[in-house]
PDB file of N, CA and C in Angstrom:
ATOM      1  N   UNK A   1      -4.615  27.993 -24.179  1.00  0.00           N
ATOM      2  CA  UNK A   1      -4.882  28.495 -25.509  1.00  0.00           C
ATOM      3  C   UNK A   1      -6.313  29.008 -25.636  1.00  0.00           C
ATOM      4  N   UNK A   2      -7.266  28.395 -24.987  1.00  0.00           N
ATOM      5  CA  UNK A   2      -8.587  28.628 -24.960  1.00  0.00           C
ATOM      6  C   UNK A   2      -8.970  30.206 -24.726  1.00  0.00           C
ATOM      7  N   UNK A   3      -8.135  30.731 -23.706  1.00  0.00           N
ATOM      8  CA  UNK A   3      -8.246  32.091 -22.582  1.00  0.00           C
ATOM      9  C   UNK A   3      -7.500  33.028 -24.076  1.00  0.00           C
ATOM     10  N   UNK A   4      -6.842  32.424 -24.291  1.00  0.00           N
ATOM     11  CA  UNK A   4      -6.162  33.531 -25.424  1.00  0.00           C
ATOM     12  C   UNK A   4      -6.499  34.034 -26.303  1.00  0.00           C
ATOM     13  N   UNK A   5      -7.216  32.710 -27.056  1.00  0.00           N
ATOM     14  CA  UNK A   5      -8.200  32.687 -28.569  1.00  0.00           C
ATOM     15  C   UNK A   5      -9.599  33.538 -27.686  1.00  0.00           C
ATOM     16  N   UNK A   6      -9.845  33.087 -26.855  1.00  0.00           N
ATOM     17  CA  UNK A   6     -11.404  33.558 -26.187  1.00  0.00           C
ATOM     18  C   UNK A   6     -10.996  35.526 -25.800  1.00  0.00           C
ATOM     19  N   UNK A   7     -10.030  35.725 -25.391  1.00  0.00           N
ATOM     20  CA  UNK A   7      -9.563  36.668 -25.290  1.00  0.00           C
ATOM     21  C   UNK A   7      -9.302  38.002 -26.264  1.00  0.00           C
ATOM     22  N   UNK A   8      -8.844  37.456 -27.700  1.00  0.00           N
ATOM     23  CA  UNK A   8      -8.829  38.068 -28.912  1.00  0.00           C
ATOM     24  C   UNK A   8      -7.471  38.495 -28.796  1.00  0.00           C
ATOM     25  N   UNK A   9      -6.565  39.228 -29.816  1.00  0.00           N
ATOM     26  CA  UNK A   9      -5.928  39.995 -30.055  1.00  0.00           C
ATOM     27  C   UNK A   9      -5.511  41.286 -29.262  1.00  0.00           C
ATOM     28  N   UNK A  10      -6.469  42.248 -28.968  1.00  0.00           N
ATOM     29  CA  UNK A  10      -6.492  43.159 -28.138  1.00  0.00           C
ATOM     30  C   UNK A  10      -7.352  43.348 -27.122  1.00  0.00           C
ATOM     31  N   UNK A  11      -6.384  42.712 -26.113  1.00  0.00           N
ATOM     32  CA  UNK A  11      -7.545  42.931 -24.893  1.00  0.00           C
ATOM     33  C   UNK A  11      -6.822  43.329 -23.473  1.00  0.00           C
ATOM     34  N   UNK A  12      -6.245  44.555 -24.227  1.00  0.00           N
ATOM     35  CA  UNK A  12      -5.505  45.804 -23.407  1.00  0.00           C
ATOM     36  C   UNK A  12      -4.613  45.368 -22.219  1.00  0.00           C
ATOM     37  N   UNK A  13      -3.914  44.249 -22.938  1.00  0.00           N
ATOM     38  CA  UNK A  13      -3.230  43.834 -21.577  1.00  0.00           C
ATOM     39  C   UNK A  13      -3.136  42.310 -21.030  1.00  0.00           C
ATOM     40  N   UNK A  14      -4.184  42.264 -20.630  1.00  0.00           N
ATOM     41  CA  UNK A  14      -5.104  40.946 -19.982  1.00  0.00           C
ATOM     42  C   UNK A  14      -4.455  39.695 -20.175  1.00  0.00           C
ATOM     43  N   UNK A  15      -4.423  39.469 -21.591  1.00  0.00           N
ATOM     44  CA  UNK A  15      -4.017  38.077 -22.237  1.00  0.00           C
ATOM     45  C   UNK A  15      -2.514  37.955 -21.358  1.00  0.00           C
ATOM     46  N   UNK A  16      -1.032  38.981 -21.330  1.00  0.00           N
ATOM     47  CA  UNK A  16      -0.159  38.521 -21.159  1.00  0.00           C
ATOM     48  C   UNK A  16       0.230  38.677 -19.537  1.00  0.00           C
ATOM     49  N   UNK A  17      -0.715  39.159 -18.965  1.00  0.00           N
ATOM     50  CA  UNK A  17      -1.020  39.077 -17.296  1.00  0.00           C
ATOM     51  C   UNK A  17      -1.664  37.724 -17.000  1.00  0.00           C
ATOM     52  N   UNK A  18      -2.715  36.886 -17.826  1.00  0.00           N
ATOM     53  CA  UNK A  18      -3.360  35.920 -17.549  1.00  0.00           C
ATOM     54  C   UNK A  18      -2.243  34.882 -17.559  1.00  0.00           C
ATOM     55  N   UNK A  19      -1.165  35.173 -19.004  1.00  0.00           N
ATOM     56  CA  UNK A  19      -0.233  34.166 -19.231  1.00  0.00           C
ATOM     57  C   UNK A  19       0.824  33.844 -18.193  1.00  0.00           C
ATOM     58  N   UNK A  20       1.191  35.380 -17.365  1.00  0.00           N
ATOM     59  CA  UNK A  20       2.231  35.600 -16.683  1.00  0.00           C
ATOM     60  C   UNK A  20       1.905  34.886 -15.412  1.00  0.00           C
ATOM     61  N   UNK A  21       0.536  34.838 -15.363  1.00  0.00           N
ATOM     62  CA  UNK A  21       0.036  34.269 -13.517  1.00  0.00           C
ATOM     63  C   UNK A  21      -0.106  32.776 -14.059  1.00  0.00           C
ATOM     64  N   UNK A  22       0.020  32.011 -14.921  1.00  0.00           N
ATOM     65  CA  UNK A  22       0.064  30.377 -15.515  1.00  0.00           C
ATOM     66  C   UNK A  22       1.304  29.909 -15.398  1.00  0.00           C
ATOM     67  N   UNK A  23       2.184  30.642 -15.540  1.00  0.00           N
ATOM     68  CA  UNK A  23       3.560  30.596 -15.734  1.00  0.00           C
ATOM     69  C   UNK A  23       3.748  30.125 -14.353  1.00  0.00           C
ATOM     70  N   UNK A  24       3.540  31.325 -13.362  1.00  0.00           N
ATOM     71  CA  UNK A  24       4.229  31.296 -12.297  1.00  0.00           C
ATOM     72  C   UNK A  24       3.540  30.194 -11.187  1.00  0.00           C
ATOM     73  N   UNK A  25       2.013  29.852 -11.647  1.00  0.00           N
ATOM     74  CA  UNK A  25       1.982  29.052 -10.662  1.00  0.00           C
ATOM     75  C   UNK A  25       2.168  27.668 -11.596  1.00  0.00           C
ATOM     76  N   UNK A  26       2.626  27.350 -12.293  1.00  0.00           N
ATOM     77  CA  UNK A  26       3.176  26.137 -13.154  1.00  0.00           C
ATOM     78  C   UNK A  26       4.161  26.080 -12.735  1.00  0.00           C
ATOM     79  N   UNK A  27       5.530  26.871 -12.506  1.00  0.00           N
ATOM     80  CA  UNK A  27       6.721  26.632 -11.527  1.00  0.00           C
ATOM     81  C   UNK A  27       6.387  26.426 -10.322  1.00  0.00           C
ATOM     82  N   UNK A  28       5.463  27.011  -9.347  1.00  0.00           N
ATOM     83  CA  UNK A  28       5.282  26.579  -7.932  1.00  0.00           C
ATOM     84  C   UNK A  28       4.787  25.449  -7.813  1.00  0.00           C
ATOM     85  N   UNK A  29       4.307  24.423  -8.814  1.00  0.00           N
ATOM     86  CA  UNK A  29       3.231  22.983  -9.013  1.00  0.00           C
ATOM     87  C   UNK A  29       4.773  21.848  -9.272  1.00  0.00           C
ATOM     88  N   UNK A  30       5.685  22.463 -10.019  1.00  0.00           N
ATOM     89  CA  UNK A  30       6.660  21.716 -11.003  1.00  0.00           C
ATOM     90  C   UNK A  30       7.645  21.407 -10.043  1.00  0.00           C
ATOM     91  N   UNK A  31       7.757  22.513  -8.723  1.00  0.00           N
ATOM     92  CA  UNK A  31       8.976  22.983  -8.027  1.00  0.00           C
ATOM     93  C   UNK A  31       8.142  21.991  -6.866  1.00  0.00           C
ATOM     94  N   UNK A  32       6.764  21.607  -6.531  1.00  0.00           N
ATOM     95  CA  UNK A  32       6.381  20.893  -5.139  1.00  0.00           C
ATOM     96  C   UNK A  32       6.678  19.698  -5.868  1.00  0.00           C
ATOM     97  N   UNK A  33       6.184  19.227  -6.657  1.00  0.00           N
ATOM     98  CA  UNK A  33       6.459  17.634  -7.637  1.00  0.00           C
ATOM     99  C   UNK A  33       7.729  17.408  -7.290  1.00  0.00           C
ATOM    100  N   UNK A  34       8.835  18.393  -7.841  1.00  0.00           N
ATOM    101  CA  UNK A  34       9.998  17.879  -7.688  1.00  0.00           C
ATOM    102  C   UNK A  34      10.170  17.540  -5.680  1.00  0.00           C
ATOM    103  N   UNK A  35       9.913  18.376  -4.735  1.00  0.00           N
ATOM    104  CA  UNK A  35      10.202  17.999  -3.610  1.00  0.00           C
ATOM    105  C   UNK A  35       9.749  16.509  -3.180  1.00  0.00           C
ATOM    106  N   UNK A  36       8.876  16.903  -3.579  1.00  0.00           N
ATOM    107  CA  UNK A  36       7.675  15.206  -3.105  1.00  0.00           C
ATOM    108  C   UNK A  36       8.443  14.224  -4.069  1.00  0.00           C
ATOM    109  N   UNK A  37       8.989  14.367  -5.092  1.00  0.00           N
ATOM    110  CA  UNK A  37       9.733  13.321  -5.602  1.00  0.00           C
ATOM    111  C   UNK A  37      11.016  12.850  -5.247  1.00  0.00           C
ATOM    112  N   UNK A  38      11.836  14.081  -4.571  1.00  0.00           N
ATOM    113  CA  UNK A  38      12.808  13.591  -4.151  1.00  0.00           C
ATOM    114  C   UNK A  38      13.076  13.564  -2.184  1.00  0.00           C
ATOM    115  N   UNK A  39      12.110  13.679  -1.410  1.00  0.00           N
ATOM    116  CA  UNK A  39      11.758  13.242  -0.665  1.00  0.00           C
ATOM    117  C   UNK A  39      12.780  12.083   0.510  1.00  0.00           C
ATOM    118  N   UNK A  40      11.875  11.032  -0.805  1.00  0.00           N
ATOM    119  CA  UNK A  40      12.556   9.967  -0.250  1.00  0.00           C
ATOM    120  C   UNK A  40      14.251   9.640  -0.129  1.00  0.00           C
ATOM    121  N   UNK A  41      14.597  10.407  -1.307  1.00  0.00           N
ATOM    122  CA  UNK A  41      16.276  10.873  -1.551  1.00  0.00           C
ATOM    123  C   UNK A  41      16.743  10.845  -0.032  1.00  0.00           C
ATOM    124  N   UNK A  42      16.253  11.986   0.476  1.00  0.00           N
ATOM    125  CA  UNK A  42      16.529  13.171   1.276  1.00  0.00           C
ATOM    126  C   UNK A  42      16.169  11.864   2.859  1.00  0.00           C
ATOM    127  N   UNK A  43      15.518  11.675   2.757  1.00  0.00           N
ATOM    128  CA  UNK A  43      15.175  10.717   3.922  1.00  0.00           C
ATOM    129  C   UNK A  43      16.446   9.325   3.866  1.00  0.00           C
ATOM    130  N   UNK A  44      16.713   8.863   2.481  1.00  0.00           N
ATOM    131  CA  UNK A  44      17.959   7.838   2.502  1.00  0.00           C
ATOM    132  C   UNK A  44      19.209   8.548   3.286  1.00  0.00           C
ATOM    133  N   UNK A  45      19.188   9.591   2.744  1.00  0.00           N
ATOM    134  CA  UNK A  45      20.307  10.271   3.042  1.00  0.00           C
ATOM    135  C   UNK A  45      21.030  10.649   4.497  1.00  0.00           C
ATOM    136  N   UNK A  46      19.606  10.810   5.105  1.00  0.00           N
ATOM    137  CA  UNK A  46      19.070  10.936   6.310  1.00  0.00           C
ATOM    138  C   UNK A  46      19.830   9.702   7.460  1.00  0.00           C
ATOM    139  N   UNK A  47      19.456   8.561   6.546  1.00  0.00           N
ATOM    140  CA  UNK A  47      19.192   7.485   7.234  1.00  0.00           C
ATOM    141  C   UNK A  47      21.303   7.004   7.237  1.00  0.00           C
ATOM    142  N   UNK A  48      21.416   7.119   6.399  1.00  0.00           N
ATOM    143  CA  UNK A  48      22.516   6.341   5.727  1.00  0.00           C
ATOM    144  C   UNK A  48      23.472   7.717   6.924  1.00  0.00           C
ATOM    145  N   UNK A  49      23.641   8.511   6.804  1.00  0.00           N
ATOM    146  CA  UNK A  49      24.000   9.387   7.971  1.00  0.00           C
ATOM    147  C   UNK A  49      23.572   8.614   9.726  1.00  0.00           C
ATOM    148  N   UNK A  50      22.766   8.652   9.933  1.00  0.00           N
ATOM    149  CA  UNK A  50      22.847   7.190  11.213  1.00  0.00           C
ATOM    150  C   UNK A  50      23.192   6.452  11.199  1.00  0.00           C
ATOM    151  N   UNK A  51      23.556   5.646   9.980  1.00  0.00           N
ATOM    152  CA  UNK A  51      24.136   4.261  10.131  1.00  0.00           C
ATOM    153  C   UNK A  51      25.566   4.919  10.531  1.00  0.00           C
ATOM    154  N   UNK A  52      26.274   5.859   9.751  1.00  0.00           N
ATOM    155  CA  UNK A  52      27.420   6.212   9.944  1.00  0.00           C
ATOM    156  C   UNK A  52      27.711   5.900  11.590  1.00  0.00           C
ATOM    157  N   UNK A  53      26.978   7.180  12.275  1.00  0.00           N
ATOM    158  CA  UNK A  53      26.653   7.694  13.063  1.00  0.00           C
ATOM    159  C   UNK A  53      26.835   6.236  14.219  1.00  0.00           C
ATOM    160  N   UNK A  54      26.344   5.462  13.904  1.00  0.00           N
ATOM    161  CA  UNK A  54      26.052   4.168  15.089  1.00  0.00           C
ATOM    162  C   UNK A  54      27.476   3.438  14.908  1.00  0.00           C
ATOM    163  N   UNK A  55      28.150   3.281  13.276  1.00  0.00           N
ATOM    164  CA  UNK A  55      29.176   2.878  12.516  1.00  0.00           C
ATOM    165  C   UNK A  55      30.228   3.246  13.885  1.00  0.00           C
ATOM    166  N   UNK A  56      30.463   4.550  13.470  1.00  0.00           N
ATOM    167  CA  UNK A  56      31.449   5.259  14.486  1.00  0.00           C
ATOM    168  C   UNK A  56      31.204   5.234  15.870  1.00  0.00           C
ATOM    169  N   UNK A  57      30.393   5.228  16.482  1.00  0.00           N
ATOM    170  CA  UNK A  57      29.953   5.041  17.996  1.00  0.00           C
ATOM    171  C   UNK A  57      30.831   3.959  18.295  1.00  0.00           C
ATOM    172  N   UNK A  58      30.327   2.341  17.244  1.00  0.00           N
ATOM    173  CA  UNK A  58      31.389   1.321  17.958  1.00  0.00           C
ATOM    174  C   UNK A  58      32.652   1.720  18.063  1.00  0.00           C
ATOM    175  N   UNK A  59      32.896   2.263  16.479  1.00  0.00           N
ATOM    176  CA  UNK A  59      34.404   2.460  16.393  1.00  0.00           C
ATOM    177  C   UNK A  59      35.216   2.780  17.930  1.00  0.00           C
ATOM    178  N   UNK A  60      34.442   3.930  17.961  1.00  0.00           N
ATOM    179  CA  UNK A  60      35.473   4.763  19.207  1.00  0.00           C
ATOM    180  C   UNK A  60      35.345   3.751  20.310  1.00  0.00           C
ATOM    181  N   UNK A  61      34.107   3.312  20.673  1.00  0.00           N
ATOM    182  CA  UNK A  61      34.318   2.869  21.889  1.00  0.00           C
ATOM    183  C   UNK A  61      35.111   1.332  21.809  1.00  0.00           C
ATOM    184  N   UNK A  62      35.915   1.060  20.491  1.00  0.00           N
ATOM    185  CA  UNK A  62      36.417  -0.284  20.519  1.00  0.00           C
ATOM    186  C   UNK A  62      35.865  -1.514  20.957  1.00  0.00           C
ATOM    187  N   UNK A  63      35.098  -2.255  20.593  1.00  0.00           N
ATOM    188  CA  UNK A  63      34.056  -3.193  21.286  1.00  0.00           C
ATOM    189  C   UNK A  63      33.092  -3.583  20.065  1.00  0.00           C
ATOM    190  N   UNK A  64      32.513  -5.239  20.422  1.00  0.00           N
ATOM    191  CA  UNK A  64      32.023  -5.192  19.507  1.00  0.00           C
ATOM    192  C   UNK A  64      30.905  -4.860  19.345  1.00  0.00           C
ATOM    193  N   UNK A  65      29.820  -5.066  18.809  1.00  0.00           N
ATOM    194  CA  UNK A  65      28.617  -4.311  18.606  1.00  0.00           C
ATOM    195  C   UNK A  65      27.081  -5.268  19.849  1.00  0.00           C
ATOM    196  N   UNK A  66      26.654  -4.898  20.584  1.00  0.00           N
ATOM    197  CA  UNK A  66      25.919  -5.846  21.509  1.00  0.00           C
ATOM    198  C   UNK A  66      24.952  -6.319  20.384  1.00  0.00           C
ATOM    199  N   UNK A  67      23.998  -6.892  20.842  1.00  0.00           N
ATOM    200  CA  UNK A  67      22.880  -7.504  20.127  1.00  0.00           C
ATOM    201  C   UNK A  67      22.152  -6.579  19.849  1.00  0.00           C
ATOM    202  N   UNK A  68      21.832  -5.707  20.794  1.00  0.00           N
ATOM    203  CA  UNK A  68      20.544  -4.772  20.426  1.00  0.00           C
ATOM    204  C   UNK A  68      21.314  -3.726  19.522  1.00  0.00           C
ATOM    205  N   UNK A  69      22.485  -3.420  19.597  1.00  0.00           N
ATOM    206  CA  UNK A  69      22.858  -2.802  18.522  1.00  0.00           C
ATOM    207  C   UNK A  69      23.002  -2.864  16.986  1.00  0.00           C
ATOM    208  N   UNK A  70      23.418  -4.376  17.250  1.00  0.00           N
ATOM    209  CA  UNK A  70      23.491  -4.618  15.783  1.00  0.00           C
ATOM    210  C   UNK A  70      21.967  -4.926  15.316  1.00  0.00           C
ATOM    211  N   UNK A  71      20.801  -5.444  16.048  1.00  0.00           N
ATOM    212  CA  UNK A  71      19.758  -5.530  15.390  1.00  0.00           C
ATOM    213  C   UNK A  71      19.271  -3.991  14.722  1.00  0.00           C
ATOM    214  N   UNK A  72      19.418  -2.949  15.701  1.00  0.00           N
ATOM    215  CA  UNK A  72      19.220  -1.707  15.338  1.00  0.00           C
ATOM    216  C   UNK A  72      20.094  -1.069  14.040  1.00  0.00           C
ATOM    217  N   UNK A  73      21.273  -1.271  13.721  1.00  0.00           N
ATOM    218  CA  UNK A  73      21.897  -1.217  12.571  1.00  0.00           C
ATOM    219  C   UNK A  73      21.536  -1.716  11.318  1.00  0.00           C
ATOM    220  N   UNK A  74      21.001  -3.021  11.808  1.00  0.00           N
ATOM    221  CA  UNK A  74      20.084  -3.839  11.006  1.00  0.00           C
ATOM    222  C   UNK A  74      18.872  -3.130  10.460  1.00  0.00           C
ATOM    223  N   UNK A  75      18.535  -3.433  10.916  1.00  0.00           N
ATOM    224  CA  UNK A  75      16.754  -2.307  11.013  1.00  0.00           C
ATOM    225  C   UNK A  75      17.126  -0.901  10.221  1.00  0.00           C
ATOM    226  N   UNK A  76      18.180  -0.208  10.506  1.00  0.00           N
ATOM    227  CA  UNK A  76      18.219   1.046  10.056  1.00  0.00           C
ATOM    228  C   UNK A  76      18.973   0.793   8.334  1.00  0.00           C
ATOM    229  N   UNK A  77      19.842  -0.145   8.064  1.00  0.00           N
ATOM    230  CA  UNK A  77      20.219  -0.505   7.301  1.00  0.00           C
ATOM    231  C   UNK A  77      19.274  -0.676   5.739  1.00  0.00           C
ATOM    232  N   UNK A  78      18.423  -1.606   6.825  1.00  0.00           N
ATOM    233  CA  UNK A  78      17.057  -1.884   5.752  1.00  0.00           C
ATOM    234  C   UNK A  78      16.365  -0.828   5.069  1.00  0.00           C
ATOM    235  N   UNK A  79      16.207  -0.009   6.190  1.00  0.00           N
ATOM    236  CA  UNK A  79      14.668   0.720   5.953  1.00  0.00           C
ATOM    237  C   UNK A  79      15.587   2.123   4.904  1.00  0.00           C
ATOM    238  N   UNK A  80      17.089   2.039   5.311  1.00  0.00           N
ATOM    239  CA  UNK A  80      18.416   3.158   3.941  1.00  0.00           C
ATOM    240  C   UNK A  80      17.667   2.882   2.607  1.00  0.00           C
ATOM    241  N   UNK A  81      18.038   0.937   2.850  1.00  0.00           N
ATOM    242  CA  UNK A  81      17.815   0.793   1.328  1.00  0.00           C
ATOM    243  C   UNK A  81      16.646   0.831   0.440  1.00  0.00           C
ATOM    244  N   UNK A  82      15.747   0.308   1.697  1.00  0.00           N
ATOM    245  CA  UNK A  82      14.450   0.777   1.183  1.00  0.00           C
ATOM    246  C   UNK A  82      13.721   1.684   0.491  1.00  0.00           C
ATOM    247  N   UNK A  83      14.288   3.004   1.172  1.00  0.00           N
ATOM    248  CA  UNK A  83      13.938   3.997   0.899  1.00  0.00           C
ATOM    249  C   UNK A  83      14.730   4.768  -0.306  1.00  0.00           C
ATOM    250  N   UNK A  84      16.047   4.048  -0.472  1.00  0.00           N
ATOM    251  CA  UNK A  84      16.847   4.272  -1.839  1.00  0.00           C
ATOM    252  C   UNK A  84      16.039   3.568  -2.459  1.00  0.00           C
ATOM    253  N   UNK A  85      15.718   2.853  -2.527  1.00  0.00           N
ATOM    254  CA  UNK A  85      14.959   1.822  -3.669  1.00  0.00           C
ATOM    255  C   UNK A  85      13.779   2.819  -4.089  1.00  0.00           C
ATOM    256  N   UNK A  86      12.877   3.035  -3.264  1.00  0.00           N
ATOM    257  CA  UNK A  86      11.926   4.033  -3.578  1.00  0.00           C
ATOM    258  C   UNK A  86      12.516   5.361  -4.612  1.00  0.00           C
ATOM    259  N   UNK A  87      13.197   6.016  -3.715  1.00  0.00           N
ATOM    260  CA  UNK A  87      13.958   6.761  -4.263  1.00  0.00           C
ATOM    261  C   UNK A  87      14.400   6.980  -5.561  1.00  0.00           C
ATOM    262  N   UNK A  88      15.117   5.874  -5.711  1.00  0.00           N
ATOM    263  CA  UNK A  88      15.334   5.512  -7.201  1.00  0.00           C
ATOM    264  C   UNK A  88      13.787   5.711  -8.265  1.00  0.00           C
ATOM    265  N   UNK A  89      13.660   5.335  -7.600  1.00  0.00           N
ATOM    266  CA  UNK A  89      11.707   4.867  -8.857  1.00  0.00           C
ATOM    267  C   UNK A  89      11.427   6.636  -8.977  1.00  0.00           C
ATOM    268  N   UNK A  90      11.166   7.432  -7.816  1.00  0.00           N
ATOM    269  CA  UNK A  90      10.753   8.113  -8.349  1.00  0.00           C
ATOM    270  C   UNK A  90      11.582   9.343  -8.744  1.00  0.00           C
ATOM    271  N   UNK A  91      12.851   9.715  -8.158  1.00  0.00           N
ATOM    272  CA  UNK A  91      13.197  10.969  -8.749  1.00  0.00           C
ATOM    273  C   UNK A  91      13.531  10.909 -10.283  1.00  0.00           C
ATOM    274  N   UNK A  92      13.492  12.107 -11.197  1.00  0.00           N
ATOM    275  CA  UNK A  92      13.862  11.847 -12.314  1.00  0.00           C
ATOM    276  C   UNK A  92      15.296  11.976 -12.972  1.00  0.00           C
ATOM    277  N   UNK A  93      16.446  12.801 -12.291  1.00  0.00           N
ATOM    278  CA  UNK A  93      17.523  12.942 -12.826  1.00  0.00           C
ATOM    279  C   UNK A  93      18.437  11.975 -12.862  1.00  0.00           C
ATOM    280  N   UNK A  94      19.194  11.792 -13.667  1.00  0.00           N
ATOM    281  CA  UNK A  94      20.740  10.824 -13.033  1.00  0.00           C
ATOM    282  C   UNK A  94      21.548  10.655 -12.315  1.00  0.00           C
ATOM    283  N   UNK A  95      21.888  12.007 -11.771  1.00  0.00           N
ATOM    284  CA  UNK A  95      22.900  12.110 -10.762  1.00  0.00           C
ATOM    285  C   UNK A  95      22.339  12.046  -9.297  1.00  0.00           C
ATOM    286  N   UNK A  96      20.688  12.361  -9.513  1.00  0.00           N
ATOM    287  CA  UNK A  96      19.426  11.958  -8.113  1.00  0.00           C
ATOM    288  C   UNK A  96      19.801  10.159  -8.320  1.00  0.00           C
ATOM    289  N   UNK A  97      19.650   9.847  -9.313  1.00  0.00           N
ATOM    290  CA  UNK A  97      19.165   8.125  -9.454  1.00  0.00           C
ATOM    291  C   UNK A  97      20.689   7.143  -8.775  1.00  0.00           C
ATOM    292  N   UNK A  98      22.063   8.348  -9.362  1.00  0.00           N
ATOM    293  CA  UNK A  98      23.273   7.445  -9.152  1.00  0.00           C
ATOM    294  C   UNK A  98      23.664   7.722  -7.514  1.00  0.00           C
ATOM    295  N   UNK A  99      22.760   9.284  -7.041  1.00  0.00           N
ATOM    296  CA  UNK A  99      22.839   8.838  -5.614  1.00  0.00           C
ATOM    297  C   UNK A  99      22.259   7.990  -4.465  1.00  0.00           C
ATOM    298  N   UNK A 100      21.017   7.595  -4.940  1.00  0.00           N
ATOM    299  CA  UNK A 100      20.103   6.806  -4.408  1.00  0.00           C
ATOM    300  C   UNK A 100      20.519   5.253  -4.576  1.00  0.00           C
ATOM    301  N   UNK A 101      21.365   4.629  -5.437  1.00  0.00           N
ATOM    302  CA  UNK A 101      22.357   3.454  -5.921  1.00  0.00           C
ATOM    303  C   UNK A 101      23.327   3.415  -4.703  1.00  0.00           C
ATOM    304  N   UNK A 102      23.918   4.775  -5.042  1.00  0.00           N
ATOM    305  CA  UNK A 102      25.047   4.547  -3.970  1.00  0.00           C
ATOM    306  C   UNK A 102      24.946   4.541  -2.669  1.00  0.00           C
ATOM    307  N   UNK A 103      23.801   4.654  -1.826  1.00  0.00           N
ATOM    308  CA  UNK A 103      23.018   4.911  -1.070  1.00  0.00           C
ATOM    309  C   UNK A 103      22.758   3.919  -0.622  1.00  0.00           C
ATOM    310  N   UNK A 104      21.877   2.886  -1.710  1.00  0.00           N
ATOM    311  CA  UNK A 104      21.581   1.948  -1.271  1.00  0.00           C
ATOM    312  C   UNK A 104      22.376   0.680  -1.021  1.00  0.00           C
ATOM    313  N   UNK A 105      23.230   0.561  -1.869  1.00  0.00           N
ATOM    314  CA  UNK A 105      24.591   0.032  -1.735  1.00  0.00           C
ATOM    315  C   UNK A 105      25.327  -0.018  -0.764  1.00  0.00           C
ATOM    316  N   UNK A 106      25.982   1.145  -0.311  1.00  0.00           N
ATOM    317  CA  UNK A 106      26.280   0.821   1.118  1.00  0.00           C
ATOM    318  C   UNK A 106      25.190   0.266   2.567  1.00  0.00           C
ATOM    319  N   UNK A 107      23.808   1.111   1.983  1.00  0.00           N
ATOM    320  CA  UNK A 107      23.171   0.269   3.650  1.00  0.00           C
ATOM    321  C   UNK A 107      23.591  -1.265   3.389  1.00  0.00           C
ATOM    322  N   UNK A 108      23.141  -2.113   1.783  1.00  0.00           N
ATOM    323  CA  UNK A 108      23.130  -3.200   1.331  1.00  0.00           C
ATOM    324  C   UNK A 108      24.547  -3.850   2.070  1.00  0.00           C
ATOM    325  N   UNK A 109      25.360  -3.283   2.035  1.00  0.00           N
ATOM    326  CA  UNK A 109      27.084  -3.760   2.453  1.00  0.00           C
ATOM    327  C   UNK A 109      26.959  -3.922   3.873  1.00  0.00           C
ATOM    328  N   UNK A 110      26.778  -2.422   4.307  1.00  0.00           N
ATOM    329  CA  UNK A 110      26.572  -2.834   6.226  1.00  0.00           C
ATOM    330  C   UNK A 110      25.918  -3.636   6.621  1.00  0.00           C
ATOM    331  N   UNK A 111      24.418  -4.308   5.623  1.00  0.00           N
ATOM    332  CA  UNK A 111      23.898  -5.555   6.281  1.00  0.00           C
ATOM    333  C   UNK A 111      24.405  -6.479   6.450  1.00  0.00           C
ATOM    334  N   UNK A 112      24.876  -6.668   4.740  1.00  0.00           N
ATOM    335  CA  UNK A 112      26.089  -7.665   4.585  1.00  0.00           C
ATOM    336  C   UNK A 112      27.463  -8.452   5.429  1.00  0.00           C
ATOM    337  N   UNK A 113      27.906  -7.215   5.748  1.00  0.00           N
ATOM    338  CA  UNK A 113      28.835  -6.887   6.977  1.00  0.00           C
ATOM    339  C   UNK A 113      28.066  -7.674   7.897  1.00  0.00           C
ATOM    340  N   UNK A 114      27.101  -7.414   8.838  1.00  0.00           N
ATOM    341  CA  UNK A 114      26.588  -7.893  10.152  1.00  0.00           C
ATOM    342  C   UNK A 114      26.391  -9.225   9.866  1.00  0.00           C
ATOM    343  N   UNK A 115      26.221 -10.103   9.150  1.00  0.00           N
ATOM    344  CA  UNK A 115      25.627 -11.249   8.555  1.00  0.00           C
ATOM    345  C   UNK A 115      26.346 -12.417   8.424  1.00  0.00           C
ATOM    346  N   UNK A 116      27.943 -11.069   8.087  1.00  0.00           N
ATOM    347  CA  UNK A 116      28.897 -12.413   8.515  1.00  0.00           C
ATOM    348  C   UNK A 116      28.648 -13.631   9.973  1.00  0.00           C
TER     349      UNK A 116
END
């Protein structure tokens, strides 16, 4: 508001070029926030895709899971929910927040699972 009022009324232009370049780098500031916020999403997502990934490995090979495997399932399990947990805190939408739940939920189950 300052640039505008300081600017005046007629100032051949200027004012709605000054406004137009605020605009646009206010979406490029709004649009990195959002990445860096959902981030961690993107990394659960990541993760929870390996668990699959190790999930199915036993599957096929029929057998049960060795030690070092399941500690590693373990480990990867954790660090799902973890990072859903994070996740959760910071993105802002609902349908970001109800995926980061569901997210975390299942790593939460596969631990569960091993624990038996």
């Amino acid at each position: 508001n300052l640039v505008i009022t300081y600017g005046g009324r007629d100032d051949g232009g200027h004012r709605d070029g000054i406004i137009s370049a605020l605009k646009e780098e206010t979406e490029r500031i709004l649009e990195a926030v959002e990445a860096i916020r959902t981030a961690k999403l993107g990394t659960a997502r990541a993760g929870l895709k390996g668990l699959f990934a190790l999930i199915k490995r036993a599957l096929v090979q029929e057998r049960r899971l060795s030690e070092a495997d399941e500690i590693e399932l373990r480990d990867l399990a954790k660090a799902v929910a973890e990072s859903a947990d994070v996740a959760f805190n910071e993105v802002g939408r609902r349908e970001q927040k109800v995926a980061a739940v569901k997210i975390a939920m299942t790593a939460i189950a596969v631990r569960g699972c091993l624990d038996l």
